[in-house]
Protein backbone atom coordinates (compact mmCIF):
# COMPACT_ATOMS: atom_id res chain seq x y z
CA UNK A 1 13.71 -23.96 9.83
CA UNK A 2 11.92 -22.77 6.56
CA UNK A 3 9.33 -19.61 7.07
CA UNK A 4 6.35 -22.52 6.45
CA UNK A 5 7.84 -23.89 9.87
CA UNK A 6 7.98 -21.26 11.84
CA UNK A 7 4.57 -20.65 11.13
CA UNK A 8 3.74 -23.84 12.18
CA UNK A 9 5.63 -23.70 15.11
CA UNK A 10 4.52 -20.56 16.00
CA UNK A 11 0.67 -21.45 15.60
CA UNK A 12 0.90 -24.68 17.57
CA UNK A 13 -0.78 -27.59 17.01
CA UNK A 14 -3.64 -27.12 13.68
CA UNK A 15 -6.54 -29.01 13.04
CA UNK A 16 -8.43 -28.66 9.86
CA UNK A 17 -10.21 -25.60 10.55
CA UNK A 18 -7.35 -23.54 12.35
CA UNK A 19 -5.39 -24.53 8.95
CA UNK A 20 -8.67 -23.20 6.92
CA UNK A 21 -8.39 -20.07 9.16
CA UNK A 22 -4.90 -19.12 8.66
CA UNK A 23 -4.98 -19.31 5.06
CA UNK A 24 -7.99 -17.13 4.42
CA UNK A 25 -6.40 -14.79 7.14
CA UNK A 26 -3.43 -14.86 4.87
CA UNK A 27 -5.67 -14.06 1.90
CA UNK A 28 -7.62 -11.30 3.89
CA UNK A 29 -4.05 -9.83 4.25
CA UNK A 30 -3.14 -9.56 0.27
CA UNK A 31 -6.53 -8.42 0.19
CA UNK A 32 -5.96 -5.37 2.77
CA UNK A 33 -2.89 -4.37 1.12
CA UNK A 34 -4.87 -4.00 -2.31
CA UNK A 35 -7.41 -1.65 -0.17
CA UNK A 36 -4.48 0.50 1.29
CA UNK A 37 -2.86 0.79 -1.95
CA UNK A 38 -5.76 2.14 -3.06
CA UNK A 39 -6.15 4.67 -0.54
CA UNK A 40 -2.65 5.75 -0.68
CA UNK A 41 -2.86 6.26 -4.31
CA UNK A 42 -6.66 6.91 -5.31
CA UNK A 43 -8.19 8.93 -2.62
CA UNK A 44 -7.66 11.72 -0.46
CA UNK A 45 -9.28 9.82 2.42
CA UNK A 46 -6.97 8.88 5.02
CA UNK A 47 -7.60 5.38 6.25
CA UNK A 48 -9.26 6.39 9.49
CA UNK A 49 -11.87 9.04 7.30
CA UNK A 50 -12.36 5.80 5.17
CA UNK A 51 -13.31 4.05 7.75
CA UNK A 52 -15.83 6.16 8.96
CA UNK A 53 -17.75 5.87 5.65
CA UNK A 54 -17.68 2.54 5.26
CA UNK A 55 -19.17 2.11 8.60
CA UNK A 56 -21.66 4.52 8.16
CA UNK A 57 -22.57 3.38 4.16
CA UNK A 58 -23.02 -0.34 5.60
CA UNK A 59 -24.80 0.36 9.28
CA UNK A 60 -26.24 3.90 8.89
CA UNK A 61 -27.90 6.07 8.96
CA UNK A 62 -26.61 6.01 12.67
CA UNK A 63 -26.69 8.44 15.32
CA UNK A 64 -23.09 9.48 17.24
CA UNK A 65 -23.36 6.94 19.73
CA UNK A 66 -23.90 3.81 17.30
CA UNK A 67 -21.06 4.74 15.24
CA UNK A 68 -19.12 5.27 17.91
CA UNK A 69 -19.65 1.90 19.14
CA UNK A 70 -18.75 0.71 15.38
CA UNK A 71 -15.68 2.25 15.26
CA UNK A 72 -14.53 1.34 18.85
CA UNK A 73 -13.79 5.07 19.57
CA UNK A 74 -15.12 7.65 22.45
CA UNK A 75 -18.22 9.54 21.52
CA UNK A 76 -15.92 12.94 21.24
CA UNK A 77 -13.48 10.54 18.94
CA UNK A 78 -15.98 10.38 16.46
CA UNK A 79 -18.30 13.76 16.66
CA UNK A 80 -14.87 15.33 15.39
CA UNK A 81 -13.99 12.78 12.54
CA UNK A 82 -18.35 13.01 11.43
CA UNK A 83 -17.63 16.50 11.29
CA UNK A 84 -14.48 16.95 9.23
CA UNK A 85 -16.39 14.11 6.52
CA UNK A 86 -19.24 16.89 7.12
CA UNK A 87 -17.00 19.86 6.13
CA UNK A 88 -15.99 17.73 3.41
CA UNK A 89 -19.94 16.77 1.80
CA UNK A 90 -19.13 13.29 2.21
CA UNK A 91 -21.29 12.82 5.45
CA UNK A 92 -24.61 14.79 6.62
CA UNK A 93 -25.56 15.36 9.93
CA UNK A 94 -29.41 15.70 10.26
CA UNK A 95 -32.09 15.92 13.14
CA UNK A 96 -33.25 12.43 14.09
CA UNK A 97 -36.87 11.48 12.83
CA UNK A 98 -37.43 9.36 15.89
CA UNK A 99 -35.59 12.20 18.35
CA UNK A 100 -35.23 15.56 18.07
CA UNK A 101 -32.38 15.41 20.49
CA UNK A 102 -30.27 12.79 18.62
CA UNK A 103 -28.31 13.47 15.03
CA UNK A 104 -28.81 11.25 12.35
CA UNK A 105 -25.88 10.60 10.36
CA UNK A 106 -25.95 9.13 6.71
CA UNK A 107 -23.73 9.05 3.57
CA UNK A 108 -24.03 12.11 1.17
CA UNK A 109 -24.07 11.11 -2.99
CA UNK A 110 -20.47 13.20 -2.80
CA UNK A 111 -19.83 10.52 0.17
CA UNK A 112 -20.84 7.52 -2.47
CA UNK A 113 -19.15 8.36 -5.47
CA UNK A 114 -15.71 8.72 -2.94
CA UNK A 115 -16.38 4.79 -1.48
CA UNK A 116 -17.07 3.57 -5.72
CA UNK A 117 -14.17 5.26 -6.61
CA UNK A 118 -11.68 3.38 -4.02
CA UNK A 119 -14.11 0.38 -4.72
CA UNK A 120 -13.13 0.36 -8.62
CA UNK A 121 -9.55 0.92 -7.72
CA UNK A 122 -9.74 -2.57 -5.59
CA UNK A 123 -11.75 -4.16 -7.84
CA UNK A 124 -8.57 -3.47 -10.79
CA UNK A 125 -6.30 -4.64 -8.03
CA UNK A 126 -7.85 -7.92 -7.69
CA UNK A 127 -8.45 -8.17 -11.30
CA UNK A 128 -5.03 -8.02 -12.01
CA UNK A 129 -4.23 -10.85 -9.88
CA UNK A 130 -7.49 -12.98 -10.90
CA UNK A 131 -5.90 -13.10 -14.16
CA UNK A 132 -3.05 -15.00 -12.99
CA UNK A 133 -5.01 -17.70 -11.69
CA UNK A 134 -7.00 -20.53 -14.04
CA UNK A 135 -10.47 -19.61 -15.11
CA UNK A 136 -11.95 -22.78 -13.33
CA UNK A 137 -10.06 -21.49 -9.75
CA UNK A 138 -11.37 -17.66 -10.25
CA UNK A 139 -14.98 -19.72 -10.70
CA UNK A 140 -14.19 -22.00 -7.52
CA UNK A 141 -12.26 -19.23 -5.33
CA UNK A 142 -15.33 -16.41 -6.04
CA UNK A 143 -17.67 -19.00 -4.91
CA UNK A 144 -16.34 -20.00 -1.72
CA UNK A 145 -16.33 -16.32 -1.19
CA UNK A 146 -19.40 -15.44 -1.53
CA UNK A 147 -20.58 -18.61 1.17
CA UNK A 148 -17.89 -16.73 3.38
CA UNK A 149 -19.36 -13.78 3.06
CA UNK A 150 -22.71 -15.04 3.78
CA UNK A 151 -21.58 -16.73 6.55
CA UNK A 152 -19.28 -13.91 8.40
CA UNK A 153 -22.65 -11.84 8.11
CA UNK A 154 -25.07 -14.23 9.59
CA UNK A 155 -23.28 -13.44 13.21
CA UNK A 156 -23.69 -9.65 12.05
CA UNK A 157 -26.74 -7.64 14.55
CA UNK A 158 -29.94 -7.42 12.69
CA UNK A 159 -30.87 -4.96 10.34
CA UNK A 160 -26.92 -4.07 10.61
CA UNK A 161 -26.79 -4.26 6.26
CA UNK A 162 -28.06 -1.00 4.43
CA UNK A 163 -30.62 -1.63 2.39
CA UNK A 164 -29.72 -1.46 -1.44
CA UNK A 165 -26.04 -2.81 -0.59
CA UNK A 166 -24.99 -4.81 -3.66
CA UNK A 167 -25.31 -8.47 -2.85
CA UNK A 168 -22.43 -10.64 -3.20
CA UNK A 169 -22.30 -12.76 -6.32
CA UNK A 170 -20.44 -15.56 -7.81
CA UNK A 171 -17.48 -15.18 -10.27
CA UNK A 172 -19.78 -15.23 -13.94
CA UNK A 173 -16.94 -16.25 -15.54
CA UNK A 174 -16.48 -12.77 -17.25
CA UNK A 175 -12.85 -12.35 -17.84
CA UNK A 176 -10.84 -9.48 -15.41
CA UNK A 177 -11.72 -5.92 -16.93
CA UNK A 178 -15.17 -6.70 -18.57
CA UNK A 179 -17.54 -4.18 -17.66
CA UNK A 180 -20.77 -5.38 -15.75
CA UNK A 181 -23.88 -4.61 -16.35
CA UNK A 182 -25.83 -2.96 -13.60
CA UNK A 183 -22.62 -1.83 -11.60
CA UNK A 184 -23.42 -0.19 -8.55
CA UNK A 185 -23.72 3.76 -9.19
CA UNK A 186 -20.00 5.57 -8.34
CA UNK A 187 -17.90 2.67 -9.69
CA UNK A 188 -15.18 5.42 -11.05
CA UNK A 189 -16.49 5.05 -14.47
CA UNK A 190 -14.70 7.57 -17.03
CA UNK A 191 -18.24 9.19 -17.07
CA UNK A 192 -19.06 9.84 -13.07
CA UNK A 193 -18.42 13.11 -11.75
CA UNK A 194 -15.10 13.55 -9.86
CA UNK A 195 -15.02 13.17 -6.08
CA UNK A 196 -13.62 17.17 -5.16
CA UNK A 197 -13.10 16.59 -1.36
CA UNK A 198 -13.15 20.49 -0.26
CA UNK A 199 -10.32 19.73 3.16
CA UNK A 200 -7.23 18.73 2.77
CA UNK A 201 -5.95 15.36 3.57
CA UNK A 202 -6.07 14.71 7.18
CA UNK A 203 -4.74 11.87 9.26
CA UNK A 204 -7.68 11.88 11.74
C-alpha cells in the first residue's frame, strides 16, 4: 500500500468535500512550516510569544480575560506571557476606558514592526514556491484563497477583525519579489527600523 492509500484508508470513506478538506489541510500544513521557519530563523519570538501578538493585533485591544479565552489558556497563563511581551515594548498594558478595574491590552508600534518582519519573511517563503507554479495557477490558487479566507471569517464573532487589518486580495499577477505599492507599514523593508526585543528569547 502506497502513502496515497494509507491516507485513504486511514480517512475512511471521502466525499467531495472531505477530499476538498484534506487537501487544503495539507496545504495549511506547507503553509505552517513556512511560518515556523520563519520564527526559528527571523525572530526572537518564540512561537507561543508569537502567538500572543497575533491574537492580540487581530482581536485587540482586549482585556486579560478575552485573550485568555483566545489563546485557550488560564487567566494567570496569560497575565505572565502579556507581561514578558510588556517587558519587551511589544505589548502595552493600559487602564480600560470603559473600566477602571479592567487592563486594556493592545499592540505597541515596536509590537508591529516584530509581526511585519516575520510577515515579510513568509511572504519570501511563499514567493519562492509561487514561482514554481504557472502564472495562470498563482492567479487561480490566490483567488480561491482569498473566497477561503472570506469564508473561514464569516463564522468569526463580530467585531473580532481589527480595524485597519489589510484586506485580503487576489494574486495581481505581479511576479514573486515585486514590491507592492501601499504595503502594510513594518513589512521588513531595508528602510524600517530594526525590531531590538530588550529579553532574551523565552520559550513561554
Amino acid at each position: 500500500m502506497n502513502t496515497d492509500e494509507a491516507r485513504d484508508t486511514a480517512a475512511g470513506p471521502r466525499n467531495g468535500l472531505a477530499e476538498a478538506a484534506w487537501r487544503v489541510e495539507e496545504a495549511s500544513l506547507a503553509l505552517v512550516e513556512m511560518t515556523l521557519n520563519a520564527v526559528a530563523e527571523d525572530s526572537d519570538l518564540s512561537v507561543t510569544q508569537l502567538r500572543v501578538l497575533l491574537a492580540v493585533d487581530r482581536h485587540g485591544p482586549l482585556n486579560l480575560s478575552a485573550l485568555a479565552a483566545h489563546l485557550a489558556v488560564s487567566v494567570s497563563a496569560a497575565g505572565r506571557l502579556v507581561a514578558r511581551l510588556d517587558d519587551a515594548g511589544l505589548l502595552t498594558r493600559l487602564l480600560s476606558p470603559h473600566s477602571r478595574r479592567e487592563i486594556s491590552i493592545d499592540v505597541t508600534a515596536a509590537g508591529r514592526r516584530a509581526i511585519g518582519h516575520l510577515r515579510a519573511a513568509r511572504r519570501r517563503r511563499i514567493a519562492a514556491a509561487l514561482t514554481r507554479l504557472p502564472p495562470g495557477t498563482r492567479r487561480a490558487l490566490a483567488g480561491a484563497l482569498t473566497e477561503f479566507t472570506a469564508a473561514a471569517r464569516t463564522g468569526e464573532e463580530p467585531g473580532a477583525e481589527r480595524t485597519g487589518e489589510e484586506p485580503a486580495t487576489a494574486w495581481s499577477g505581479e511576479e514573486p519579489g515585486t514590491a507592492r505599492t501601499g504595503e502594510e507599514p513594518g513589512a521588513g523593508h531595508a528602510s524600517d527600523p530594526p525590531y531590538t526585543d530588550r529579553t532574551t528569547r523565552r520559550n513561554q
